[in-house]
Protein backbone atom coordinates (compact mmCIF):
# COMPACT_ATOMS: atom_id res chain seq x y z
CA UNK A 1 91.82 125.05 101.61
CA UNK A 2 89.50 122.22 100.78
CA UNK A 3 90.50 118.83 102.35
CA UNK A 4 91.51 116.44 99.78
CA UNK A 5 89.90 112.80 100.19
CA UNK A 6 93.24 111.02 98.77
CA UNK A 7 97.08 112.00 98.38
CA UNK A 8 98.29 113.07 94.95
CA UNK A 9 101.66 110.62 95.15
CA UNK A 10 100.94 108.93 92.22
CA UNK A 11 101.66 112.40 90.63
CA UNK A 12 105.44 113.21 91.84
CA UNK A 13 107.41 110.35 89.90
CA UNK A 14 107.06 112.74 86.55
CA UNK A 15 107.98 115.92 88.44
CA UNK A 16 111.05 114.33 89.18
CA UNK A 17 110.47 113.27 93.05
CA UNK A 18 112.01 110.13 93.60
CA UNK A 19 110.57 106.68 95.20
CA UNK A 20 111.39 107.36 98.42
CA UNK A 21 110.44 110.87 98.18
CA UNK A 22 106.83 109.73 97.00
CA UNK A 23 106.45 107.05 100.15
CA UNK A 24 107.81 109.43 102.44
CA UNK A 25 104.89 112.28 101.44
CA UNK A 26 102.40 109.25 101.48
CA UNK A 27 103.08 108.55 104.89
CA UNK A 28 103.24 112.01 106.50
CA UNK A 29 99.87 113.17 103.72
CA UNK A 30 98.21 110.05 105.80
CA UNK A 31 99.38 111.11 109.17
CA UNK A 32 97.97 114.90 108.62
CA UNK A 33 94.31 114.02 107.52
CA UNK A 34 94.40 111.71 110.45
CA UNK A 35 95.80 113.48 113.57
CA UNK A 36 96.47 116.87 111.84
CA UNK A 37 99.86 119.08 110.68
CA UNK A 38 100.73 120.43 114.33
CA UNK A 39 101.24 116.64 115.18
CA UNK A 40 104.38 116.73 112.44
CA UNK A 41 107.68 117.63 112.85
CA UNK A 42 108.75 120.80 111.67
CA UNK A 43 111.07 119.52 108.64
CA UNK A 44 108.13 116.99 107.79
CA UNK A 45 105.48 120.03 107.35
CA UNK A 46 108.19 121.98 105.62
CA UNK A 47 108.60 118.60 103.18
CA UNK A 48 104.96 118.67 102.70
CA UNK A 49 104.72 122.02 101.82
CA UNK A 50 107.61 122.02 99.38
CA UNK A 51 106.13 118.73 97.71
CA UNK A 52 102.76 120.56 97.53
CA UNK A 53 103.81 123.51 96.23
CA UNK A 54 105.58 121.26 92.93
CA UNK A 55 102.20 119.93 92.56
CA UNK A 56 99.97 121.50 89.93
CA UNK A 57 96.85 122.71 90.84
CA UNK A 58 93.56 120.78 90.91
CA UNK A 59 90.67 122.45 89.49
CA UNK A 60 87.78 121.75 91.75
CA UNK A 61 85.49 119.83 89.91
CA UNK A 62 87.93 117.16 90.20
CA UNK A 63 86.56 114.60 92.77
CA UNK A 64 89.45 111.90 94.38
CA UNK A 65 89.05 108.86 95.50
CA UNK A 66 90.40 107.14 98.92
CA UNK A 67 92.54 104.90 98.12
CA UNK A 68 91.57 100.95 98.73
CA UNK A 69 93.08 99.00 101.54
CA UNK A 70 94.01 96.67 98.89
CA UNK A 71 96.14 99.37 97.10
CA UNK A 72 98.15 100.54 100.76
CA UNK A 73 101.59 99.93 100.58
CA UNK A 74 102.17 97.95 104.11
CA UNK A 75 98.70 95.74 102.90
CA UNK A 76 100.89 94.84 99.23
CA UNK A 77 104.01 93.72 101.18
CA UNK A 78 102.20 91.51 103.58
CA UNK A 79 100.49 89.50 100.29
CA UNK A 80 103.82 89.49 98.10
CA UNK A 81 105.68 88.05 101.43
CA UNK A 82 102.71 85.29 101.45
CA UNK A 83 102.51 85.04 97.67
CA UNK A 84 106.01 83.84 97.77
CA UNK A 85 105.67 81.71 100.46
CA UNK A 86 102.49 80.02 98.90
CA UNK A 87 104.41 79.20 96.04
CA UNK A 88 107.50 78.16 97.66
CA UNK A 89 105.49 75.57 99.52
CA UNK A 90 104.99 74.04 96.13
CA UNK A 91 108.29 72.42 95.91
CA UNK A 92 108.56 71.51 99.09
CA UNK A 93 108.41 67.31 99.56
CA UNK A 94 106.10 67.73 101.77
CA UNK A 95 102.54 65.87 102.48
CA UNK A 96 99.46 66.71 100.72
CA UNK A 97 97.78 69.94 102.17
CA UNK A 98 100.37 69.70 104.29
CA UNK A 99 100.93 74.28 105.37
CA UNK A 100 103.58 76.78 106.30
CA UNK A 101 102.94 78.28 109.84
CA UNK A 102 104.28 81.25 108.12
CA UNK A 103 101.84 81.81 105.45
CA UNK A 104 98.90 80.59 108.08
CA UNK A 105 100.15 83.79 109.74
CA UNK A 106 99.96 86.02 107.31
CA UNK A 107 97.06 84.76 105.94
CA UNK A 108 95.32 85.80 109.43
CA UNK A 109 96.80 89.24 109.41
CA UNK A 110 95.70 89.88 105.64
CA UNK A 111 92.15 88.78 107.10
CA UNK A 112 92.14 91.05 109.95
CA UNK A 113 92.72 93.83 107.75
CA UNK A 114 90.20 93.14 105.68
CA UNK A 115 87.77 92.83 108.48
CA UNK A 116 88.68 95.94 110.40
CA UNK A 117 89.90 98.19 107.28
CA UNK A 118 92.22 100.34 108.86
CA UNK A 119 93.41 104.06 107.66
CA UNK A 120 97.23 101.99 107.71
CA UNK A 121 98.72 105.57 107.30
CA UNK A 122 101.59 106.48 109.37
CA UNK A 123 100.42 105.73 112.54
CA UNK A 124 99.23 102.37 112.06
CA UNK A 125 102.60 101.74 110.22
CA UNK A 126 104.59 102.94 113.11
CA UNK A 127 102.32 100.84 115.27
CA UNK A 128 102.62 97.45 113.11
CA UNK A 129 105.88 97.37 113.79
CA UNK A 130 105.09 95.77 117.57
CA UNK A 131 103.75 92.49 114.52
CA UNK A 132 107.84 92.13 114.20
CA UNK A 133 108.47 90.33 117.41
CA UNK A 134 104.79 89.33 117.62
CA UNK A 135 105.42 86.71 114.11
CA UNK A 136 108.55 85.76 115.79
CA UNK A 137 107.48 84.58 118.86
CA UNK A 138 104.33 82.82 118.03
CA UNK A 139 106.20 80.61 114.74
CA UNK A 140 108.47 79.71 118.00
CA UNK A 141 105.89 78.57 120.50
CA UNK A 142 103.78 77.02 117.31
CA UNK A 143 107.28 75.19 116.84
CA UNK A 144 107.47 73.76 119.73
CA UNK A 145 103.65 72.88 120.30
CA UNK A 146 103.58 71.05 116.91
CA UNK A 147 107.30 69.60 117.64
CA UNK A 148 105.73 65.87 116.24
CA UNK A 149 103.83 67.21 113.59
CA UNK A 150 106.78 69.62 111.47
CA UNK A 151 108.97 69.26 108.48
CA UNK A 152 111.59 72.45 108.17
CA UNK A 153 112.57 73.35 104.91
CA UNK A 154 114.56 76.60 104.01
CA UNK A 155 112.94 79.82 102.94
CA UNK A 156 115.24 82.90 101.77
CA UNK A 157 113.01 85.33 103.38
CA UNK A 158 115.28 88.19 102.47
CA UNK A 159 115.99 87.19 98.58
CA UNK A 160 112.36 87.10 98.19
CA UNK A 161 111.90 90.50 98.69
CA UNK A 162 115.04 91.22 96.28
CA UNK A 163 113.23 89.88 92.77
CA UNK A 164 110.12 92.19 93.70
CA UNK A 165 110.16 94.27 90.03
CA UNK A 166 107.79 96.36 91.98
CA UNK A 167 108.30 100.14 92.08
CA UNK A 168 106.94 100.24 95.80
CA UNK A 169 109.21 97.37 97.34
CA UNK A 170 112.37 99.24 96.71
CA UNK A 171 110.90 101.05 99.88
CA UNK A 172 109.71 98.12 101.66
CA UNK A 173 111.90 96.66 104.28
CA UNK A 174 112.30 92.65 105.15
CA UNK A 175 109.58 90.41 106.65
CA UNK A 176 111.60 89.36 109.63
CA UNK A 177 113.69 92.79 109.83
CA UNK A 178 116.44 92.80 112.01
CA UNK A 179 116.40 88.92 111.94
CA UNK A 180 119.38 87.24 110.74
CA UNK A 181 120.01 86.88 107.24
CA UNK A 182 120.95 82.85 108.50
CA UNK A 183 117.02 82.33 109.88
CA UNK A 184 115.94 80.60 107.02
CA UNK A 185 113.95 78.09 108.96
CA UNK A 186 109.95 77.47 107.20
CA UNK A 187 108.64 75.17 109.19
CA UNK A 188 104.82 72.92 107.78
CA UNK A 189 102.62 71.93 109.64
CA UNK A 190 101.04 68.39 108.65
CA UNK A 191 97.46 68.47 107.35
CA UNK A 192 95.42 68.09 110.86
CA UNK A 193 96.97 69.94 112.15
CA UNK A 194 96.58 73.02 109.74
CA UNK A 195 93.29 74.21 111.49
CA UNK A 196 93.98 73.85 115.33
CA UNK A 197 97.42 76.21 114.38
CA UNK A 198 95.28 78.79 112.48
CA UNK A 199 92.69 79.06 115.42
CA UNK A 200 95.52 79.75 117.78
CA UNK A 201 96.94 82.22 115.75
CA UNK A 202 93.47 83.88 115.03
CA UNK A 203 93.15 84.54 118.83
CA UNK A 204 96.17 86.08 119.08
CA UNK A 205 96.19 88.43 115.85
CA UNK A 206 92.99 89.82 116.02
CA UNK A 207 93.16 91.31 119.46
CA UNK A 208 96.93 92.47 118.92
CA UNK A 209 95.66 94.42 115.46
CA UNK A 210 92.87 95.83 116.85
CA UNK A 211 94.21 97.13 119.89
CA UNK A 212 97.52 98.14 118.78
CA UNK A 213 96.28 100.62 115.55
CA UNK A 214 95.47 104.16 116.57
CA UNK A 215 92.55 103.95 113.36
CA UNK A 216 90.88 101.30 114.80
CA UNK A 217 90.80 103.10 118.39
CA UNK A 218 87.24 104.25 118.26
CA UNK A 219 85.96 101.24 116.01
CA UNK A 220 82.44 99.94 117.19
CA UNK A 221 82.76 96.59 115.27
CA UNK A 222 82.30 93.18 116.83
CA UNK A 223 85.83 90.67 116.08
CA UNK A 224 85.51 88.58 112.57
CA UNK A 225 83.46 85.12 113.73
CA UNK A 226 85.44 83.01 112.68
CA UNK A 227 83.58 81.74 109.68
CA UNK A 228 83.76 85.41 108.34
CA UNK A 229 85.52 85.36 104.78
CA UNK A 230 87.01 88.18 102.74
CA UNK A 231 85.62 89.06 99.64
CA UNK A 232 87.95 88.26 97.05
């Protein structure tokens, strides 16, 4: 059988496959093209086959296309966690261009991805999950460095996620997962110090990313100077 360039997800909503049906076939379609079926457990290639086998077939003049990093699931719920914070920080009586450590942070990771462009199929999803205690630990120690220069306000970082009318974040678990539902804490950083914070972060993110994702073992690519900007 011919390798397919893309999955065919977008296809199993109107054969009756539900949501999580659909991400779980995403995941496991990314993790065979990567490390291949043998990796799998047997009741994953068993779901695989069985979703395949629903699927009609594709005549083979029909040429797919990879999907964008833009368009991978984890990549969305890193921007609509920083979309929400961004406009959160709106309200907030704080100074001008005053900035969430939070949405510094994830501003950084959405800018290594975009340097780096990883596969982000299963086993860079499995892998991100080492980002968890990673966020935690560095908004503490920023805390503390910045002590002087901080206003807290309160961010439901769980409720967020809730008014989402997206079909993919019924799937996607909380920012700060296995956090308490009480850590509402968002603290801003005053305006000079925006930069030095960023910088600190940038050292720490870029290495962790590309040495933690199994796509981005083999990558010959210097790290993002740090006047490298995304394309928009």
């Amino acid at each position: 059988m011919a390798k397919e360039l893309t999955h065919r997800g977008d296809e199993l909503k109107d054969l009756g496959w539900s949501s999580h049906d659909e991400v779980r076939y995403i995941e496991l379609w990314d993790y065979r093209q990567r490390w291949g079926a043998i990796n799998l457990e047997r009741e994953d290639r068993l779901f695989l086959r069985k979703v395949e086998a629903s699927l009609p077939e594709v005549k083979s003049s029909k040429t797919s296309i990879k999907k964008p990093l833009k368009e991978k699931s984890y990549y969305c719920r890193i921007l609509f966690f920083l979309q929400e914070m961004l406009e959160a920080e709106k309200s907030f009586s704080a100074s001008p261009n005053s900035k969430g450590i939070w949405s510094i942070l994830l501003e950084e990771e959405l800018r290594t991805l975009d340097y780096f462009q990883p596969v982000l199929g299963l086993p860079d999803t499995l892998k991100s999950k080492l980002l968890i205690p990673f966020r935690e630990n560095i908004i503490n120690s920023l805390k503390k460095k910045f002590n002087n220069n901080i206003k807290i306000f309160d961010f439901d970082f769980d409720k967020s996620l809730s008014t989402c009318d997206s079909i993919q974040s019924r799937n996607w678990k909380p920012l700060r997962d296995g956090i308490s539902e009480e850590a509402k804490d968002y603290p801003v950083l005053d305006s000079e110090i925006v930069e030095e914070c960023r910088s600190l972060i940038r050292k720490e993110i870029v290495p962790l990313i590309r040495n933690s994702f199994p796509s981005l073992s083999d990558l010959e690519k210097d790290n993002p100077p740090d006047d490298w900007i995304p394309d928009s």
